[in-house]
Structures are given as C-alpha cells and as structure tokens.
Protein backbone atom coordinates (compact mmCIF):
# COMPACT_ATOMS: atom_id res chain seq x y z
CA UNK A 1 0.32 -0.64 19.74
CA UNK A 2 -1.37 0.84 16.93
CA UNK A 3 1.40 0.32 14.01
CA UNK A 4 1.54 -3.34 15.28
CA UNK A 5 -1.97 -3.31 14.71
CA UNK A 6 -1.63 -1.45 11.58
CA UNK A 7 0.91 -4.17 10.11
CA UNK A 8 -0.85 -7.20 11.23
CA UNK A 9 -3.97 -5.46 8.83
CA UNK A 10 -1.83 -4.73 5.82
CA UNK A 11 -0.97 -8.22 6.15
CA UNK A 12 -4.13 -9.80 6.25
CA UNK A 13 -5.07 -7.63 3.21
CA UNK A 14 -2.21 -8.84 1.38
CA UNK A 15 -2.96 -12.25 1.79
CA UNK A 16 -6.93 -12.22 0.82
CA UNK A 17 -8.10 -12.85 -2.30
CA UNK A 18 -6.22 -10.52 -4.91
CA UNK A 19 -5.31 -7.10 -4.01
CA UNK A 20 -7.73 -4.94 -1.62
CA UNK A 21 -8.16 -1.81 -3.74
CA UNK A 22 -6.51 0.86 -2.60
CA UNK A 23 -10.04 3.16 -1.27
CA UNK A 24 -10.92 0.22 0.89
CA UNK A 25 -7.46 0.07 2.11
CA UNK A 26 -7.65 4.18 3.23
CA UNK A 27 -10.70 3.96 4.61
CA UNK A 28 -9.77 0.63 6.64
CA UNK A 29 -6.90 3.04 7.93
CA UNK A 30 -9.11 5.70 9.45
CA UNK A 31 -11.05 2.61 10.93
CA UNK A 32 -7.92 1.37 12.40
CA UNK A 33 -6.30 3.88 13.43
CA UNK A 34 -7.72 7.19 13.51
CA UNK A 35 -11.71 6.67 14.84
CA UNK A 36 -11.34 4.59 17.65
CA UNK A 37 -9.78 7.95 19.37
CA UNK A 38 -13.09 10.03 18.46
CA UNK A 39 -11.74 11.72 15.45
CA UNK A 40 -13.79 12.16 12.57
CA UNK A 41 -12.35 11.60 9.43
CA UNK A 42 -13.69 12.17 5.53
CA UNK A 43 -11.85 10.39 2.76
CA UNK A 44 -12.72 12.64 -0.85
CA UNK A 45 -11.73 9.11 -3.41
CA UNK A 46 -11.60 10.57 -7.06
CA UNK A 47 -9.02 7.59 -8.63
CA UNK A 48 -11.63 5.89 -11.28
CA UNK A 49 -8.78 2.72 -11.68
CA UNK A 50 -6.42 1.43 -9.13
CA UNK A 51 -2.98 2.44 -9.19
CA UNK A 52 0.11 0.57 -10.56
CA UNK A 53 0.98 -1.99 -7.26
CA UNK A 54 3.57 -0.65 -6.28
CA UNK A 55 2.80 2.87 -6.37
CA UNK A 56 -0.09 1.84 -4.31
CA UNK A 57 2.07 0.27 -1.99
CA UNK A 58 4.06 3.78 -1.33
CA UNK A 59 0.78 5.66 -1.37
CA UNK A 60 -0.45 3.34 1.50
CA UNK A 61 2.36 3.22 3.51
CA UNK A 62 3.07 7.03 3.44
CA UNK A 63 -0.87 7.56 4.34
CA UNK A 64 -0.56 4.93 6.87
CA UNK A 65 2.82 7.12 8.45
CA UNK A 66 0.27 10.68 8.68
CA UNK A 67 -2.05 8.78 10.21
CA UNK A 68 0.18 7.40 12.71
CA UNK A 69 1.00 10.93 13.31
CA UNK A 70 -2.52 12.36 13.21
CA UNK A 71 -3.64 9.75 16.42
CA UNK A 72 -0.47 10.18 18.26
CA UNK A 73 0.80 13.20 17.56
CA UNK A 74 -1.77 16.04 16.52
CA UNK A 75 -4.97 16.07 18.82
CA UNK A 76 -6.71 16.66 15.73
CA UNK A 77 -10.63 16.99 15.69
CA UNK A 78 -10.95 15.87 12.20
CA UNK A 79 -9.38 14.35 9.54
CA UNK A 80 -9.98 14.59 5.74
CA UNK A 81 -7.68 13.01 3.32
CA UNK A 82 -8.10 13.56 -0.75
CA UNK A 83 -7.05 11.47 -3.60
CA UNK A 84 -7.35 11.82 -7.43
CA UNK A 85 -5.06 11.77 -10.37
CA UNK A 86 -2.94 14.45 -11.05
CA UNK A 87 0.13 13.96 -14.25
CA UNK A 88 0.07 10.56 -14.33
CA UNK A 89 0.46 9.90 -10.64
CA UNK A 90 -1.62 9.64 -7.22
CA UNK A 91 -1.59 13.42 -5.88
CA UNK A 92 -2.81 12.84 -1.91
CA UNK A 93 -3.71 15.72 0.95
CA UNK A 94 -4.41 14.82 3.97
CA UNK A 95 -5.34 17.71 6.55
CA UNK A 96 -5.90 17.87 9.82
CA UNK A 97 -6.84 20.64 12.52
CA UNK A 98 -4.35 20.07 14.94
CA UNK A 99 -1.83 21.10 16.88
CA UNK A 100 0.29 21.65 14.22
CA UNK A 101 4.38 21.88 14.21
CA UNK A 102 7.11 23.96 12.81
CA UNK A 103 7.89 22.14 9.21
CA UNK A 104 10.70 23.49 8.80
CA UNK A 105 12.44 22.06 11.84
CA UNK A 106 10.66 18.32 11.42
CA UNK A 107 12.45 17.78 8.31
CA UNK A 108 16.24 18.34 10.02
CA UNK A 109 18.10 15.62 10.78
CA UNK A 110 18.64 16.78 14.25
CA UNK A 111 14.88 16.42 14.88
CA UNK A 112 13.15 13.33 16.13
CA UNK A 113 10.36 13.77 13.52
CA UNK A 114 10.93 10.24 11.91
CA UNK A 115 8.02 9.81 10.63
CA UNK A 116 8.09 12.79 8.25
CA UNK A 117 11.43 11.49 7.28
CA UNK A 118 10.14 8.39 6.25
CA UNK A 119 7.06 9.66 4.51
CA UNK A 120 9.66 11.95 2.34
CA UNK A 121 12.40 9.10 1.98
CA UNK A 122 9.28 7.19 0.12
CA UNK A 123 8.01 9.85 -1.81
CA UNK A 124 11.36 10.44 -3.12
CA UNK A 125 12.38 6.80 -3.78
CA UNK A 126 8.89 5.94 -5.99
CA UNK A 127 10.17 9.15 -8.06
CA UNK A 128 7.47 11.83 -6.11
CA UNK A 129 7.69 14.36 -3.78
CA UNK A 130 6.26 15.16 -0.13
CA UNK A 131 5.46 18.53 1.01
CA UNK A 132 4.57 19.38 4.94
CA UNK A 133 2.73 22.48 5.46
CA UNK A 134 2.01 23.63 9.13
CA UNK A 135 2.33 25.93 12.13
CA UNK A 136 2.08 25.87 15.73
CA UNK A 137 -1.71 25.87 16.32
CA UNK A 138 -3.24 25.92 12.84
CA UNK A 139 -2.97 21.91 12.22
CA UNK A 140 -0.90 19.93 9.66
CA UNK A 141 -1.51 19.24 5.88
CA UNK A 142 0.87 16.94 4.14
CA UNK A 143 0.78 16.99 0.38
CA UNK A 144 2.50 14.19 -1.50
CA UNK A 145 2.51 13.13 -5.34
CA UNK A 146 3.70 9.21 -6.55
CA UNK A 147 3.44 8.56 -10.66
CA UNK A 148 1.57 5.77 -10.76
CA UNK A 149 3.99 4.03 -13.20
C-alpha cells in the first residue's frame, strides 16, 4: 500500500504547476511514507539550485526505494537523510538506526533484496554510484552520488 501511495504522489507532483523542487519532494516522502509509522525523520537540504531534471528524477526515486525500506524493512527509530553538492553531482546519505542487514549478502543476486538492486541499477545508469553500509543491529546508511548533468 504505501508505494501505491507513493506513485499516485509523484504523480500528482508531476502534473502541478512546473516541477515541485526537489526539498519539497524529500520532505513530502518522509510525510508519506516514513511518519505516519512514528518515526522521526530530519532532512539536512544544502543544494542552493535544483538539480538537472533528470538527475532529480533518479535522486527521488532512489530516496523514495530507502524509504520504502526504512518503513517496511528496518524498525528504525529515526531517520535523517543529507543532501548537498559534491563534484558536480547530488551526493545523498540517508541513515537510519535500525535493524540493520548484512550488505554484503543484499547485493547478490541470490538475495531477495530488490530494492537495493534497484537503488544501485539507478545509480549506475545516471552515471553514479550507490554504496550500502550496515550490520546486523547497528542500522543501515546508504550513500549514493548522481552528477547532476
């Protein structure tokens, strides 16, 4: 239920009035998806000019996949994601003090960690790169980098 509800957003901010910047579309993420289960979530927003579209198309879809993960997967207690600039590209860490998982076996194929998969497939398509670090117990923080051109 929540990526349905997820989409049908990304839709209706697609269809407004000109692009919805890219900060109002993060924190209308952790809205959505992450506080209505009692997490609480901090979004540190250091980009001083929107993105090129499409790399802010990767950048929310990727952050849209963690936090998919974060509410169903991590029984996280909080939530902060950071965003700046970083050679010419979006450089974004979102952590969380979960669970946690063994990174090494989420990214084999054998696994049923899609969502990782897809978050990396992206990265790696736009011309970035996705990094997951975690362990059992300690929570999750995924690391990823898009150029913005």
């Amino acid at each position: 239920m929540v990526r349905s509800q997820v989409v049908r957003t990304f839709e209706r901010v697609d269809r407004s009035e000109g692009p919805t910047p890219l900060a109002a579309a993060i924190r209308s993420l952790l809205q959505k998806v992450v506080e209505p289960s009692g997490i609480p979530t901090h979004l540190d927003y250091r980009l001083d000019e929107e993105p090129a579209p499409a790399a802010r198309t990767v950048v929310y879809r990727i952050v849209e996949e963690a936090l998919i993960n974060v509410q169903q997967h991590a029984g996280a207690r909080g939530v902060v994601i950071a965003v700046e600039w970083q050679d010419g590209g979006v450089l974004v860490t979102i952590e969380d003090n979960g669970v946690g998982f063994d990174p090494v076996r989420a990214f084999e194929p054998s696994d049923v960690h899609l969502g990782l998969q897809v978050m990396l497939e992206r990265a790696q398509m736009s011309g970035g790169w996705l990094r997951a670090d975690s362990a059992i117990g300690q929570g999750t923080t995924i690391e990823f980098w898009i150029p913005s051109s």
